[in-house]
Structure formats: structure tokens, C-alpha cells
Protein backbone atom coordinates (compact mmCIF):
# COMPACT_ATOMS: atom_id res chain seq x y z
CA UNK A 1 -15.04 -18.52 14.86
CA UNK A 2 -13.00 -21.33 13.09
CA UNK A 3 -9.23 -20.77 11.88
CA UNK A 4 -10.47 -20.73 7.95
CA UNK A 5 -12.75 -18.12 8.55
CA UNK A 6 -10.48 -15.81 10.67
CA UNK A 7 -8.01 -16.13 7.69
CA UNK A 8 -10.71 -15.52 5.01
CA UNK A 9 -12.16 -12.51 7.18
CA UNK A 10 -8.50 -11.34 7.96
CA UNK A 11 -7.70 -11.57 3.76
CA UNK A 12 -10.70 -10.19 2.20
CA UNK A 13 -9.78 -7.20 4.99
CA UNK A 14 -6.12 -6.98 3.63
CA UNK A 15 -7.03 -6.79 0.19
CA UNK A 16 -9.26 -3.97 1.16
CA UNK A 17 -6.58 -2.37 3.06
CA UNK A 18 -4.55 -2.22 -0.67
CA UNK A 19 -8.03 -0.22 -2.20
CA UNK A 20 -9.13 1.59 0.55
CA UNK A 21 -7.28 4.47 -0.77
CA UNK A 22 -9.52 4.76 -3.64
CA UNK A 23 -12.79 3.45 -1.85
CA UNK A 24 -13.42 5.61 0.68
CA UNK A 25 -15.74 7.97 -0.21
CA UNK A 26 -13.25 10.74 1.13
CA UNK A 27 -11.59 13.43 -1.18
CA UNK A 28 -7.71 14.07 -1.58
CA UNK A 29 -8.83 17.09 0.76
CA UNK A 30 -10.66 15.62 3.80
CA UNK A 31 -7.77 12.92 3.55
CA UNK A 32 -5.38 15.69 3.90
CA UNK A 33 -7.21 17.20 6.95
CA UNK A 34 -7.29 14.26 8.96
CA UNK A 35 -3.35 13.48 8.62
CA UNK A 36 -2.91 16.94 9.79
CA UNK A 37 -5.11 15.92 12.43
CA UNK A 38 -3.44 13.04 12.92
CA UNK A 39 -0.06 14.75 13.59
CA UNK A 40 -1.54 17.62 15.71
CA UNK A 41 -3.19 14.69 18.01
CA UNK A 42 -6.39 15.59 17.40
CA UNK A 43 -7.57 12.73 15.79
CA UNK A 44 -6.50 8.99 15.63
CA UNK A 45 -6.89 5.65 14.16
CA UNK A 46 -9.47 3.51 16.89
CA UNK A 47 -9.20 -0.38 17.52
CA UNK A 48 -12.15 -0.65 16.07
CA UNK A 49 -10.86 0.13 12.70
CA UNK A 50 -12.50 3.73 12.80
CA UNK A 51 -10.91 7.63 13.30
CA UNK A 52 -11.44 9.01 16.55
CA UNK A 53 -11.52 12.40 17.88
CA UNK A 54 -8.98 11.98 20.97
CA UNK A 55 -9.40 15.98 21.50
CA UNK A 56 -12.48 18.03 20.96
CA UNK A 57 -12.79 19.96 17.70
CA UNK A 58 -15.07 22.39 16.17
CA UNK A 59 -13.77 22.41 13.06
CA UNK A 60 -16.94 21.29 10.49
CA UNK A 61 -14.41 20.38 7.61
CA UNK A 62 -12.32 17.75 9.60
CA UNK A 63 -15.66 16.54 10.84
CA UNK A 64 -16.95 15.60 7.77
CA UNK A 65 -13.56 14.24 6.87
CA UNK A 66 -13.74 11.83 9.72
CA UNK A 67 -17.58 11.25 8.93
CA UNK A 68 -16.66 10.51 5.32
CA UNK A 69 -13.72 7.94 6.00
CA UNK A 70 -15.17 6.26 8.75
CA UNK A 71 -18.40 5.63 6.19
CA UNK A 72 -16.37 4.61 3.44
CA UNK A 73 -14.64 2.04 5.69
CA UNK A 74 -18.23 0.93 7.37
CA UNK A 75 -18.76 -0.19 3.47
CA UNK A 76 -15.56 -1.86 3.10
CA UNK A 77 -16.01 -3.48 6.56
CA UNK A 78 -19.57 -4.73 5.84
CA UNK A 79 -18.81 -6.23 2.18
CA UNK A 80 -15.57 -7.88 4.06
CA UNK A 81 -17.65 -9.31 6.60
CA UNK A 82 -20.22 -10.31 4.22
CA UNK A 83 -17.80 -12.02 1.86
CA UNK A 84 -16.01 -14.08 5.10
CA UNK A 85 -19.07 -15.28 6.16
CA UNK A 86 -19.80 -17.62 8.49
CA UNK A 87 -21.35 -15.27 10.93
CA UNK A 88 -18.20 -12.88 10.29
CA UNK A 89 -19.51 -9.17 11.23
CA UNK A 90 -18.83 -5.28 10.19
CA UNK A 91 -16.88 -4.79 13.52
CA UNK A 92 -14.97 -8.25 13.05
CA UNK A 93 -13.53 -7.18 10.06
CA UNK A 94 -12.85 -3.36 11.69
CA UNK A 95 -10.82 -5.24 14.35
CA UNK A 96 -8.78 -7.26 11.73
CA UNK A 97 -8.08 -3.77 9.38
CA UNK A 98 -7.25 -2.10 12.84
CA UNK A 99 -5.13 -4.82 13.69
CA UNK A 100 -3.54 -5.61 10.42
CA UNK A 101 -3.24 -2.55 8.08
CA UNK A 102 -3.75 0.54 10.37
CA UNK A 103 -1.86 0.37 13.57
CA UNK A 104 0.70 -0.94 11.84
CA UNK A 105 0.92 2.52 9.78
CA UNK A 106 0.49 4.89 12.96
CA UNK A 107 3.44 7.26 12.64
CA UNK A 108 5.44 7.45 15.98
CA UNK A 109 4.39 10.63 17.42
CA UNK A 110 0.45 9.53 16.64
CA UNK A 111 -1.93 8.50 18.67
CA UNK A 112 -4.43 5.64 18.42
CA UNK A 113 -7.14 3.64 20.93
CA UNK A 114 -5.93 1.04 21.95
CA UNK A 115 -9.14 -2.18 22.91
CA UNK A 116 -9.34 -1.14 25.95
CA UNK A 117 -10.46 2.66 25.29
CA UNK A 118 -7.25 4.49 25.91
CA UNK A 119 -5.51 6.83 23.84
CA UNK A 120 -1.87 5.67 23.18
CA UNK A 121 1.13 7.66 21.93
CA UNK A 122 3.38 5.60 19.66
């Protein structure tokens, strides 16, 4: 992939980064549930540019939660990807929001997966 469309792709994901508050298709709520989860370790951000389960839960409402974000960020990642062009893809643009706008907001204490699969405490 050329340098211009690594910057467009890496862009259009940053900008998307600033609105994926409001885009997700998550409620104040769910939102709420998964930085709990977040702090208890349960959950974490993935390099993928997804939430994780690092632990097992049961709980249906956190679930959802992570089933609602990580579908409201499929959407952001696919209309990034389509917008880059230039064979840019959904999981490109994951990547670059993983890379650019959510491990770099990973409280210390979290944990996230790292590329290679393993769950890291910051």
C-alpha cells in the first residue's frame, strides 16, 4: 500500500476516532459497562481495533455492550476503508484506530491485545 494511501486511510480513521463517541451505536449505558469492564480486566481494547473479552463473562448486558461497540466501529471501519481506497480494507483501518486513537487511551492498569494475541497490562 503506497505512503498517500496509508495517510488517507490513517486520517479518514482519526477523524473517526473524534465521532466515534457519538457513532457507535452503543448507549451512555453499555459504554459505561465496558469501562467498568475495562478497569476490572475483563475486557480490553484488541489490535485489531475491536473489545475483547480477556476473561470469561456471563454477564448478557456487557455482552451486548461489547457486541454493540464493536458493530458500531465495524461501520466506521468499513466507510474508512471505503473512503481510503485503493484496496484499503475494514481491518486496515481497525489496525490504524487501534494503533492511533485507542492504545494510545488504554489507562495504565488496563489491558489490551497486543498483534501478536497476548493480553498486555499497561
Amino acid at each position: 500500500m503506497s505512503f498517500r494511501k496509508v495517510f488517507v486511510m490513517v486520517a479518514a480513521v482519526a477523524a473517526l476516532g473524534v465521532a466515534a463517541g457519538a457513532a457507535f451505536a452503543q448507549t451512555a449505558q453499555q459504554k459505561a459497562l465496558i469501562d467498568a469492564a475495562k478497569a476490572e480486566g475483563v475486557v480490553g481494547e484488541q489490535s485489531d481495533g475491536y473489545v475483547g473479552f480477556r476473561v470469561p463473562s456471563s454477564d448478557a448486558a456487557l455482552t451486548a455492550a461489547v457486541r454493540a461497540t464493536n458493530a458500531g466501529r465495524r461501520t466506521l471501519y468499513a466507510q474508512s476503508a471505503a473512503e481510503a481506497g485503493g484496496g484499503a480494507t475494514e481491518a486496515d483501518a481497525g489496525v490504524r484506530m487501534f494503533e492511533t486513537q485507542l492504545l494510545p487511551r488504554v489507562s495504565s492498569g488496563q489491558w489490551y491485545r497486543n498483534a501478536q494475541g497476548q493480553w498486555v497490562r499497561r
